[in-house]
Protein backbone atom coordinates (compact mmCIF):
# COMPACT_ATOMS: atom_id res chain seq x y z
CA UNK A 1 -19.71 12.31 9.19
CA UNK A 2 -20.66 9.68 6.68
CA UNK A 3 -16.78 8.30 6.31
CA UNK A 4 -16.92 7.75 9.83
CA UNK A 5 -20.31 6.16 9.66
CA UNK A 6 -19.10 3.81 6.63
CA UNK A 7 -15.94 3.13 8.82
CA UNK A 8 -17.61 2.02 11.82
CA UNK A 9 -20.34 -0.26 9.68
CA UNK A 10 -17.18 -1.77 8.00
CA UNK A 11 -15.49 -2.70 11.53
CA UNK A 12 -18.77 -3.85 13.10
CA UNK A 13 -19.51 -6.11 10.07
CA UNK A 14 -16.03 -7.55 10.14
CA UNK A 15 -16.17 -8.23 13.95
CA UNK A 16 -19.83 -9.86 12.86
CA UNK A 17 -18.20 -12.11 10.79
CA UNK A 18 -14.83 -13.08 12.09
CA UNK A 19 -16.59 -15.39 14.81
CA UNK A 20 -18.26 -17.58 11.64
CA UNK A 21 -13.98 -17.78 10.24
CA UNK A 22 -13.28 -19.55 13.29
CA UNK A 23 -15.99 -21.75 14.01
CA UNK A 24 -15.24 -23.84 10.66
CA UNK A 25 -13.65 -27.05 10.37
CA UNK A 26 -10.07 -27.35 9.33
CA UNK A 27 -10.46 -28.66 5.47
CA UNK A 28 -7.50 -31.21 4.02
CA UNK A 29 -5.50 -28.95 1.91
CA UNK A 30 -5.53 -30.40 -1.84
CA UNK A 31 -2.09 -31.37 -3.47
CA UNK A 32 -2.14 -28.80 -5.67
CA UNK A 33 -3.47 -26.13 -3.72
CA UNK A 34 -2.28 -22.17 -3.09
CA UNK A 35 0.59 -21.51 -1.76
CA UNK A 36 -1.00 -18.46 0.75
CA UNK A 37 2.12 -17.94 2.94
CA UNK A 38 4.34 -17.12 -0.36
CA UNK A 39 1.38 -14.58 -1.66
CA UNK A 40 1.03 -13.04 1.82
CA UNK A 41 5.00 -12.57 2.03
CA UNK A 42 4.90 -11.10 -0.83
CA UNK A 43 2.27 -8.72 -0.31
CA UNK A 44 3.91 -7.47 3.52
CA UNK A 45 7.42 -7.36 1.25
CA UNK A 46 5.47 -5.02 -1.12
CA UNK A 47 4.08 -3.29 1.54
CA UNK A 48 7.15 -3.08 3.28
CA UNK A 49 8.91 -1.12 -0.07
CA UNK A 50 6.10 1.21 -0.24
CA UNK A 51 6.39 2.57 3.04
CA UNK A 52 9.78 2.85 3.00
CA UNK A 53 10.19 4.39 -0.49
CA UNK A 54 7.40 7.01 1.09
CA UNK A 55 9.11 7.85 4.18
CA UNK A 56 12.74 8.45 2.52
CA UNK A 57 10.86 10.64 -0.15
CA UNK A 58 9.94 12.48 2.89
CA UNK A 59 13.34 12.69 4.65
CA UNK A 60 14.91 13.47 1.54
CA UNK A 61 12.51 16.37 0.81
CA UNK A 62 12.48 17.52 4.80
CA UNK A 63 17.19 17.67 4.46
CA UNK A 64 17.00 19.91 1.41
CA UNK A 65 14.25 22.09 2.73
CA UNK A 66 16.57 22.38 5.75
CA UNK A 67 19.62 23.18 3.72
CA UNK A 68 17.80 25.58 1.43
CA UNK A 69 17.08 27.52 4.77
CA UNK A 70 19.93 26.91 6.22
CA UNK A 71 23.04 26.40 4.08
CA UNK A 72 25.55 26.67 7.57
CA UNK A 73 23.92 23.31 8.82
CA UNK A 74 23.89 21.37 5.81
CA UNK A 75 26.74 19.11 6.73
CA UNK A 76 24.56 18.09 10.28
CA UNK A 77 21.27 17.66 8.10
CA UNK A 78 22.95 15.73 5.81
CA UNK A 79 24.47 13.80 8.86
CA UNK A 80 21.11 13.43 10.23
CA UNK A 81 19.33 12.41 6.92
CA UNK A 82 21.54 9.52 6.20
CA UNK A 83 21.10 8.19 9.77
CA UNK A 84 17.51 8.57 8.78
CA UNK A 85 17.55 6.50 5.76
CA UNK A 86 19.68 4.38 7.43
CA UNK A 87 16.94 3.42 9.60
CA UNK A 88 13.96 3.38 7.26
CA UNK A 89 16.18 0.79 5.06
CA UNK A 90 17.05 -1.45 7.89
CA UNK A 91 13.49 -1.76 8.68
CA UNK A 92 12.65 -3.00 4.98
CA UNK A 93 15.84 -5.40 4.93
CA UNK A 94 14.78 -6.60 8.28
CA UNK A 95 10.57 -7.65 6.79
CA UNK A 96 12.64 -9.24 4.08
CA UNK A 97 14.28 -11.62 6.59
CA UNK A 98 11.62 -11.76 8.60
CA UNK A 99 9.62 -13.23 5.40
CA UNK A 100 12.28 -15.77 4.19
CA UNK A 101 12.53 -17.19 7.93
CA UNK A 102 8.48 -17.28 7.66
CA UNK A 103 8.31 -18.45 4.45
């Protein structure tokens, strides 16, 4: 009961505060200020490889369960598990283009 309590006092003050975020002025960005689209590329990229690296960990541990079960279908696991991590990696390759077109 209390993490839902602290979860709904965390949304209700961010949606308390977001309106304050908008209602400021657009500031002149100094020469030498932060680059924030480069760190928040960066962070989604990172993001990106974590999920990924957990979700084939998964796979990977889900095929050889299967084929410890089930030696006769370990050549359509197998089948199935690449086309699994073939998926999972296209979706990290495709945040990393989607980040250097952003960025």
């Amino acid at each position: 009961m209390r993490k839902a309590l602290y979860s709904v006092g965390a949304i209700a003050g961010a949606l308390l505060l977001s309106p304050a975020v908008f209602a400021q002025t657009a500031a002149a960005a100094p020469a030498g200020g932060t680059n924030w689209v480069a760190i928040s590329a960066a962070f989604g990229m990172g993001l990106a490889a974590f999920g990924g690296s957990i979700a084939q960990s998964r796979v990977a541990s889900s095929a050889c369960e299967g084929m410890a079960r089930n030696p006769g279908a370990a050549g359509a696991i197998r089948a199935a598990m690449i086309l699994g991590l073939v998926f999972i990696e296209t979706l990290a390759l495709l945040t990393l283009v989607i980040i250097f077109a952003k960025v």
